[in-house]
Protein backbone atom coordinates (compact mmCIF):
# COMPACT_ATOMS: atom_id res chain seq x y z
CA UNK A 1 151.89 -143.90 149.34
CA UNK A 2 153.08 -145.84 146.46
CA UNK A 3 150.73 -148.71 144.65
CA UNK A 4 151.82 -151.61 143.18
CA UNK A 5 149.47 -153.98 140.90
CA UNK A 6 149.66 -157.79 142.24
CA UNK A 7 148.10 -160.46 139.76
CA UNK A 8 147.14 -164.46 140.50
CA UNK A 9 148.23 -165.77 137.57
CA UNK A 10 147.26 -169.20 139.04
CA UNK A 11 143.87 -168.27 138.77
CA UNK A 12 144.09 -168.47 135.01
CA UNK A 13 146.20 -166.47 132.83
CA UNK A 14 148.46 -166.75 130.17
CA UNK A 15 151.92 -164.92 129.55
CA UNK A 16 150.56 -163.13 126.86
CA UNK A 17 148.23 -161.92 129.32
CA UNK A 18 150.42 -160.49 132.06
CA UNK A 19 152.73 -158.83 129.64
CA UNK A 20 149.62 -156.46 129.33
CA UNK A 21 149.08 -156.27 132.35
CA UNK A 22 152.90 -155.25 133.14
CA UNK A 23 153.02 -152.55 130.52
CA UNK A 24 149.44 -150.98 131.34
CA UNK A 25 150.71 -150.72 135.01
CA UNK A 26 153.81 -148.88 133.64
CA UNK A 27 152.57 -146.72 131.31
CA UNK A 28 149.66 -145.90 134.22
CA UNK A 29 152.11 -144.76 136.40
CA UNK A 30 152.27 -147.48 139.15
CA UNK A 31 154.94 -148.37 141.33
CA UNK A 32 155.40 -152.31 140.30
CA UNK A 33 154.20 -154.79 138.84
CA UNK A 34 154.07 -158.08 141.17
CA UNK A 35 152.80 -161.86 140.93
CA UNK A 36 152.25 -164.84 143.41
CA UNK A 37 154.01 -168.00 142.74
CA UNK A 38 151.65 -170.80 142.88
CA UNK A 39 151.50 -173.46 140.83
CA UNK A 40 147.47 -174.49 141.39
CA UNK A 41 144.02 -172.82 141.06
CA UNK A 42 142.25 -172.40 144.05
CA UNK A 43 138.47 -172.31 144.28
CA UNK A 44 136.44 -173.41 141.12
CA UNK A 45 137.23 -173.32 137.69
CA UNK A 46 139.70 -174.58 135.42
CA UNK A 47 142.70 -172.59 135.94
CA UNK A 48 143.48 -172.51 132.07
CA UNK A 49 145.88 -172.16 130.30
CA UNK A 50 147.58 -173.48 133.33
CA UNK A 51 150.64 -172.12 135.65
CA UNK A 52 153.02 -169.65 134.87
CA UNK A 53 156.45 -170.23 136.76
CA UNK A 54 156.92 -166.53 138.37
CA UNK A 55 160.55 -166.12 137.83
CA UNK A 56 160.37 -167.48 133.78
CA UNK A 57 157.62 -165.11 134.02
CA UNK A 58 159.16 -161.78 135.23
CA UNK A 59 162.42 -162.85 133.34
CA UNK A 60 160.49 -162.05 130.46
CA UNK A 61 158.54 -159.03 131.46
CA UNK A 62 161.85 -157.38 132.45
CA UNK A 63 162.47 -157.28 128.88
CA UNK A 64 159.72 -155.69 127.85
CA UNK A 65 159.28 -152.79 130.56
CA UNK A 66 161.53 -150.16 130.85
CA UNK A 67 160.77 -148.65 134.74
CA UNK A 68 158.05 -151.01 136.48
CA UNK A 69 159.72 -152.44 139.37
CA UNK A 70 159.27 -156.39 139.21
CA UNK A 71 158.59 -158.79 142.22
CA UNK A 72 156.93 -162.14 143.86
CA UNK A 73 153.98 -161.73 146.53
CA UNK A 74 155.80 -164.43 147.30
CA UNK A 75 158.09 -167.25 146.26
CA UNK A 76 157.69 -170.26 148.54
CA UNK A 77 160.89 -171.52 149.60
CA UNK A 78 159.31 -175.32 149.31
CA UNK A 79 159.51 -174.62 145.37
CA UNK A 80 163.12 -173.58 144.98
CA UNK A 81 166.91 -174.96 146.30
CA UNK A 82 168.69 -171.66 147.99
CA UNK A 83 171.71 -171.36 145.82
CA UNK A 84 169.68 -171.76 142.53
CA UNK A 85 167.07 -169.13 143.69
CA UNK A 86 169.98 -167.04 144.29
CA UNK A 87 171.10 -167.16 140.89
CA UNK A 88 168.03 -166.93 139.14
CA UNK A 89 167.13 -163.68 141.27
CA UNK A 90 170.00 -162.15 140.41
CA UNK A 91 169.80 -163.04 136.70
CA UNK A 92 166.41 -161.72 136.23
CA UNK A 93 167.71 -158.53 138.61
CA UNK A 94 170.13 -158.08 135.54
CA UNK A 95 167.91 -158.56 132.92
CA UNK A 96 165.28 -155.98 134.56
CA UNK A 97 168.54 -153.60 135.04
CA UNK A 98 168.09 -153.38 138.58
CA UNK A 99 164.32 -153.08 139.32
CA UNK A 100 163.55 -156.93 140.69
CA UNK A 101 162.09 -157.22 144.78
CA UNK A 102 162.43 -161.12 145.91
CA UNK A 103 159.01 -161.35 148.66
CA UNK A 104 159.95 -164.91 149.86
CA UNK A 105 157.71 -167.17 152.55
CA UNK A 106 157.16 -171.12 153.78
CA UNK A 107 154.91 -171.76 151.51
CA UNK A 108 151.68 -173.17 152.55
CA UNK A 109 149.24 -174.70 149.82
CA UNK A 110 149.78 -178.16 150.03
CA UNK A 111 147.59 -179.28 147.05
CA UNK A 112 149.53 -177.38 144.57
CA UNK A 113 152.98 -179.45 146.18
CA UNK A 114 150.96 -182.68 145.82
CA UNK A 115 149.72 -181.82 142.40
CA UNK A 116 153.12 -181.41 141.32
CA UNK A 117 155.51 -183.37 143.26
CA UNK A 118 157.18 -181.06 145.18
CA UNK A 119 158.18 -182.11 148.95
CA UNK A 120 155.52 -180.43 152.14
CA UNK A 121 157.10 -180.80 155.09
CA UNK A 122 155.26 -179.83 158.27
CA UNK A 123 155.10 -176.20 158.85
CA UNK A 124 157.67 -175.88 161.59
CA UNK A 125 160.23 -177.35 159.11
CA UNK A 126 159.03 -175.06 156.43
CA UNK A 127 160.01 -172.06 158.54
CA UNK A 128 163.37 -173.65 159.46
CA UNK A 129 163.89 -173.91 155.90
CA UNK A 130 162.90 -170.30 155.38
CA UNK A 131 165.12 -168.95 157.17
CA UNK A 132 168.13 -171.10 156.33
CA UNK A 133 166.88 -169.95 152.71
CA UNK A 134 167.13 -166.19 153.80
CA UNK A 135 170.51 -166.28 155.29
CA UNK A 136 171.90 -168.24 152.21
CA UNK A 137 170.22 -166.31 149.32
CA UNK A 138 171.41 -162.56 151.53
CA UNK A 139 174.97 -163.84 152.35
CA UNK A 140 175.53 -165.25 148.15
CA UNK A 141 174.69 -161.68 147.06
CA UNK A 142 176.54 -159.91 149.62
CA UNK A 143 179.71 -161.67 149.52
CA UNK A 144 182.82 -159.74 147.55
CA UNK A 145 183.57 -160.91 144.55
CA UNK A 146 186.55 -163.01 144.68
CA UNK A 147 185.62 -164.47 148.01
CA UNK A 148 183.68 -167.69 149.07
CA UNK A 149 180.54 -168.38 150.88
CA UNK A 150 179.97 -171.04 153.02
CA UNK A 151 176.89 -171.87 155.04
CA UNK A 152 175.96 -174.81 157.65
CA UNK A 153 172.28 -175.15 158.49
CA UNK A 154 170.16 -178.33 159.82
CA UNK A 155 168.60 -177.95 155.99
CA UNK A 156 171.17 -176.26 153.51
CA UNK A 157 175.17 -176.81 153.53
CA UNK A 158 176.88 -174.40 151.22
CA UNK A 159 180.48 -175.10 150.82
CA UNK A 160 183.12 -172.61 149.36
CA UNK A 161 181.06 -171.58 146.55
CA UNK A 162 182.37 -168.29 144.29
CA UNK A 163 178.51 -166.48 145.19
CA UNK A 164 177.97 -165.96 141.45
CA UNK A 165 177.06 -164.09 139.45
CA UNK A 166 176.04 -160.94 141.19
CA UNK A 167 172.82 -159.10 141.06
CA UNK A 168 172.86 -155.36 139.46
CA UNK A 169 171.14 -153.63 143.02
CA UNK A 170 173.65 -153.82 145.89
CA UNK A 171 174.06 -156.02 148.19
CA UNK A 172 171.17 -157.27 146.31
CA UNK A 173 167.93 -156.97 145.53
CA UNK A 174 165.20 -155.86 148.36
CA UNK A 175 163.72 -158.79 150.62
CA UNK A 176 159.89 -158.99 151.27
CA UNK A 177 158.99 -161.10 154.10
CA UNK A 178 155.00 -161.56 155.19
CA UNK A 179 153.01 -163.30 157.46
CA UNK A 180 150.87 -162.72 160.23
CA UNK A 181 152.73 -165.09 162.76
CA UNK A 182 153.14 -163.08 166.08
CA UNK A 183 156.77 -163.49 167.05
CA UNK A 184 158.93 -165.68 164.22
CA UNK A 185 157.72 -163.84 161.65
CA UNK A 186 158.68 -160.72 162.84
CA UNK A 187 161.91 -161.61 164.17
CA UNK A 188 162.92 -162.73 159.78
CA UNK A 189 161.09 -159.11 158.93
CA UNK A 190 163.43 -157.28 161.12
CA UNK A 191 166.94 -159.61 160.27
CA UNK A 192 166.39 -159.92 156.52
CA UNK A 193 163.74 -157.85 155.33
CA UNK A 194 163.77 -154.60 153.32
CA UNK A 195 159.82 -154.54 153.77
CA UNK A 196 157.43 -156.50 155.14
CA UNK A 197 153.90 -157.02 154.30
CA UNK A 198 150.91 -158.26 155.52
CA UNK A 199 147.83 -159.42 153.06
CA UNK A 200 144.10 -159.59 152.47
CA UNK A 201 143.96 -158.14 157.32
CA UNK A 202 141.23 -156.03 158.62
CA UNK A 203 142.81 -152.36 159.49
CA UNK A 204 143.19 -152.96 163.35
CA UNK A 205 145.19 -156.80 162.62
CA UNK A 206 146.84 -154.86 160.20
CA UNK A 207 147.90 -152.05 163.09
CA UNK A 208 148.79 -154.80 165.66
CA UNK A 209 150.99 -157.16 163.25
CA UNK A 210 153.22 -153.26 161.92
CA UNK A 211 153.47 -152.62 166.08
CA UNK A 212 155.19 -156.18 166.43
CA UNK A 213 157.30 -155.41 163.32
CA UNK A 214 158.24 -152.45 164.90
CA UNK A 215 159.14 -154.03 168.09
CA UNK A 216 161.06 -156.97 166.77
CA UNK A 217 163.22 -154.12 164.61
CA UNK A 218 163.76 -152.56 168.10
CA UNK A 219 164.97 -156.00 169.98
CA UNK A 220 167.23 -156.68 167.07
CA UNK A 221 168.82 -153.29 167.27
CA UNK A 222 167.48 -151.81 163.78
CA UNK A 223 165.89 -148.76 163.75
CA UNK A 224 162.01 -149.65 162.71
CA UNK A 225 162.10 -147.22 160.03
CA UNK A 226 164.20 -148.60 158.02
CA UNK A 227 161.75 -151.16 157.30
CA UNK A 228 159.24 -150.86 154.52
CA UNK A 229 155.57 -151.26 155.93
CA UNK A 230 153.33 -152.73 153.33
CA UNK A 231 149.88 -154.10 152.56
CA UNK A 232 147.63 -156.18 150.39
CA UNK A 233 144.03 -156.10 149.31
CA UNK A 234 142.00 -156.98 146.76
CA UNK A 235 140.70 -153.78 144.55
CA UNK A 236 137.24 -153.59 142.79
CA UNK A 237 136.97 -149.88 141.90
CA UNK A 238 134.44 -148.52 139.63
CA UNK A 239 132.33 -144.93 139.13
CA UNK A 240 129.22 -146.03 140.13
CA UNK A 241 127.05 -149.22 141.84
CA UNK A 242 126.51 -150.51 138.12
CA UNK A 243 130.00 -150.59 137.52
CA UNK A 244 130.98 -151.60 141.05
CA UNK A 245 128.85 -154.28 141.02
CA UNK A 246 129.86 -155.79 137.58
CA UNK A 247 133.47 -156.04 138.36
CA UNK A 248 132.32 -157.89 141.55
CA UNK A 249 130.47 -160.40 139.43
CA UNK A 250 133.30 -161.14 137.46
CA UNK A 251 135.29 -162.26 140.08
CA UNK A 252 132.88 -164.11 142.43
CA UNK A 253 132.79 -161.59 144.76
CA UNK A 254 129.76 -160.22 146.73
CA UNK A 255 130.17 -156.35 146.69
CA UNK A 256 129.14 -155.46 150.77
CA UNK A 257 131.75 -158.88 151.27
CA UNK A 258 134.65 -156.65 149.21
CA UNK A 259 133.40 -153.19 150.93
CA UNK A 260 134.25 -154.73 154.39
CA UNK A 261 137.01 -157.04 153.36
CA UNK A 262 138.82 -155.05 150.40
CA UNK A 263 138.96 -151.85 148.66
CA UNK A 264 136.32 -151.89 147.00
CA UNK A 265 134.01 -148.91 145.71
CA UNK A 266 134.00 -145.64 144.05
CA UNK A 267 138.23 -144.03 143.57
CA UNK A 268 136.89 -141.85 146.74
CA UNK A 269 135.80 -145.02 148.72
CA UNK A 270 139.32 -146.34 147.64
CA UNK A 271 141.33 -143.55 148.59
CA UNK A 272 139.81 -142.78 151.92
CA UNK A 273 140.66 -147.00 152.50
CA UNK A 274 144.07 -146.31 151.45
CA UNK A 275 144.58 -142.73 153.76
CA UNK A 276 143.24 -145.41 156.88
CA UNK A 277 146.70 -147.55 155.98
CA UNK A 278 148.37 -144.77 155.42
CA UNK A 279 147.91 -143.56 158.99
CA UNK A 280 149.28 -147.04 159.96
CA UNK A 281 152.55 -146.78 158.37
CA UNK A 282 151.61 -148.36 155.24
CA UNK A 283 153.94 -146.86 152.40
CA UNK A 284 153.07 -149.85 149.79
CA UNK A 285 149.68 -150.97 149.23
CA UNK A 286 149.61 -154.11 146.79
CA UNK A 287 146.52 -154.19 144.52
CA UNK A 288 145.21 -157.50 144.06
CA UNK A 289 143.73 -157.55 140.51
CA UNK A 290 142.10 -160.78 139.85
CA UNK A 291 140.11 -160.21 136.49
CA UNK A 292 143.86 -159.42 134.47
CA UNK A 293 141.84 -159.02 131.31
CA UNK A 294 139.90 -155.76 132.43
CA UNK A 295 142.94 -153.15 131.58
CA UNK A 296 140.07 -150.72 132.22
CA UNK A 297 139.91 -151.18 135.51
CA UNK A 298 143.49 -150.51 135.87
CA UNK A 299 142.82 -147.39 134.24
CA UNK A 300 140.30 -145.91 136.32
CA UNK A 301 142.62 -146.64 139.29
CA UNK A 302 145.52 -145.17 137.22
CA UNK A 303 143.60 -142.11 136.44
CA UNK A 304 141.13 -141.25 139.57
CA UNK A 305 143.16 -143.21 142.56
CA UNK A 306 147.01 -143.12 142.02
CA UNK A 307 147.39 -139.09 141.17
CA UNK A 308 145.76 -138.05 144.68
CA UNK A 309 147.86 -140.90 146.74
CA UNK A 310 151.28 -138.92 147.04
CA UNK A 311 149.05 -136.76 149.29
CA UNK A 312 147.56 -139.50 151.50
């Protein structure tokens, strides 16, 4: 099992501040480094210093890690036009030499569109939009250079455009799709994804979304291994109750509320969490860290989770 590090920069945190947390998670040992794209806090607080656009964001980490892969848990396709995400994807895919994962959804926190001015159109039109999104972004990278793209949707109209410039990872960088809907969401996993993930689900939601998955791979004639199986929780690791308990309190959280809902405990409570995806099909488990300024707790997880989870 590989583990990636997933930060809410929303939440409040400043460039500076995931640049840290980028290079600790590389020189740890993890997988990748990944961030949501929202542009509100939710819950209390103030949110400073304020949003951090993802892409500007990872554009710049890419330049400052050498072998972290670098991704979006995920974009919203409310925030971006298809053919611009395209480019900037494969710009920042470039920049990272070839290490950048796109994990693209509908988008569905409307107070951050209203806070900014950014269209919400009901969610049925969000997912029609999605996947007009999907089949423009995939068929820009993947067309040969030299030849044009063209696309007609009820959305997006692409018309004989050069599909430029190209990203450095062929046909182009790996797609993460997510969700928890029972049948379309599936169905975009198994036509466009290179891995799809499910976030923040008990074990046996998680078990029954992966056997859907699996089954729309199989009706679209792809064999279901060929899909990444991933998941997302949030981590609160420590050696002992005092130091359980105090990285709880920093981020809100009730520590029997994380033990049930998260990963949450001693690195043995943690890895024996992890071995139960594992025997899912999990290969990817994203670790939601939500206090970035504790690089400690990153290393603990570095030191006394990640060696022992190539055996899980």
């Amino acid at each position: 099992m590989l583990l990636r590090i997933f930060t809410e920069p929303q939440q409040g945190a400043s460039y500076d501040a995931l640049v840290a947390v980028a290079k600790a998670s590389e020189d740890l040992g993890f997988d990748a480094f990944f961030r949501s794209d929202h542009y509100l806090r939710m819950g209390d607080g103030d949110g400073l210093p304020g949003p951090t656009d993802a892409w500007v964001t990872l554009a710049g980490i890419a330049r400052e890690t050498n072998r972290i892969r670098l991704g979006t848990l995920v974009t919203s396709a409310t925030f971006r036009l298809p053919g611009p995400l395209a480019i900037t994807v494969a710009e920042v895919d470039a920049m990272s030499g070839g290490r950048v994962e796109l994990g693209l959804g509908a988008g569905w926190y409307e107070a951050e569109h209203t806070a900014y001015g950014i269209p919400f159109p009901p969610l049925g039109e969000r997912f029609e939009r999605l996947e007009e999104q999907l089949a423009i972004v995939t068929g820009l990278w993947s067309t040969p250079v030299g030849d044009r793209f063209g696309f007609t949707g009820c959305h997006y109209q692409v018309s004989d455009s050069p599909a430029l410039p190209k990203p450095v990872q062929r046909p182009g960088p790996p797609i993460i799709i997510g969700g928890g809907g029972p049948a379309r969401t599936p169905r975009l996993a198994a036509t466009f994804g290179s891995e799809f993930n499910l976030a923040f689900c008990p074990l046996e939601v998680t078990g029954d979304q992966f056997e859907r998955v699996r089954a729309a791979c199989e009706v679209a004639g792809r064999d279901p291994g060929s899909l990444v199986l991933s998941a997302a929780q949030v981590v609160c690791c420590g050696r002992d109750e005092v130091e359980i308990a105090g990285r709880a309190a920093a981020i809100g959280r009730e520590v029997a509320e994380l033990r049930e809902h998260g990963l949450c405990g001693t690195p043995d409570e943690v890895l024996s969490k992890l071995a139960a995806y594992t025997a899912l099909g999990a290969e990817r488990i994203y670790l939601q860290i939500l206090d970035v300024a504790d690089l400690d707790h990153l290393a603990l997880i570095g030191e006394a989770v990640l060696p022992h989870c190539a055996a899980l």
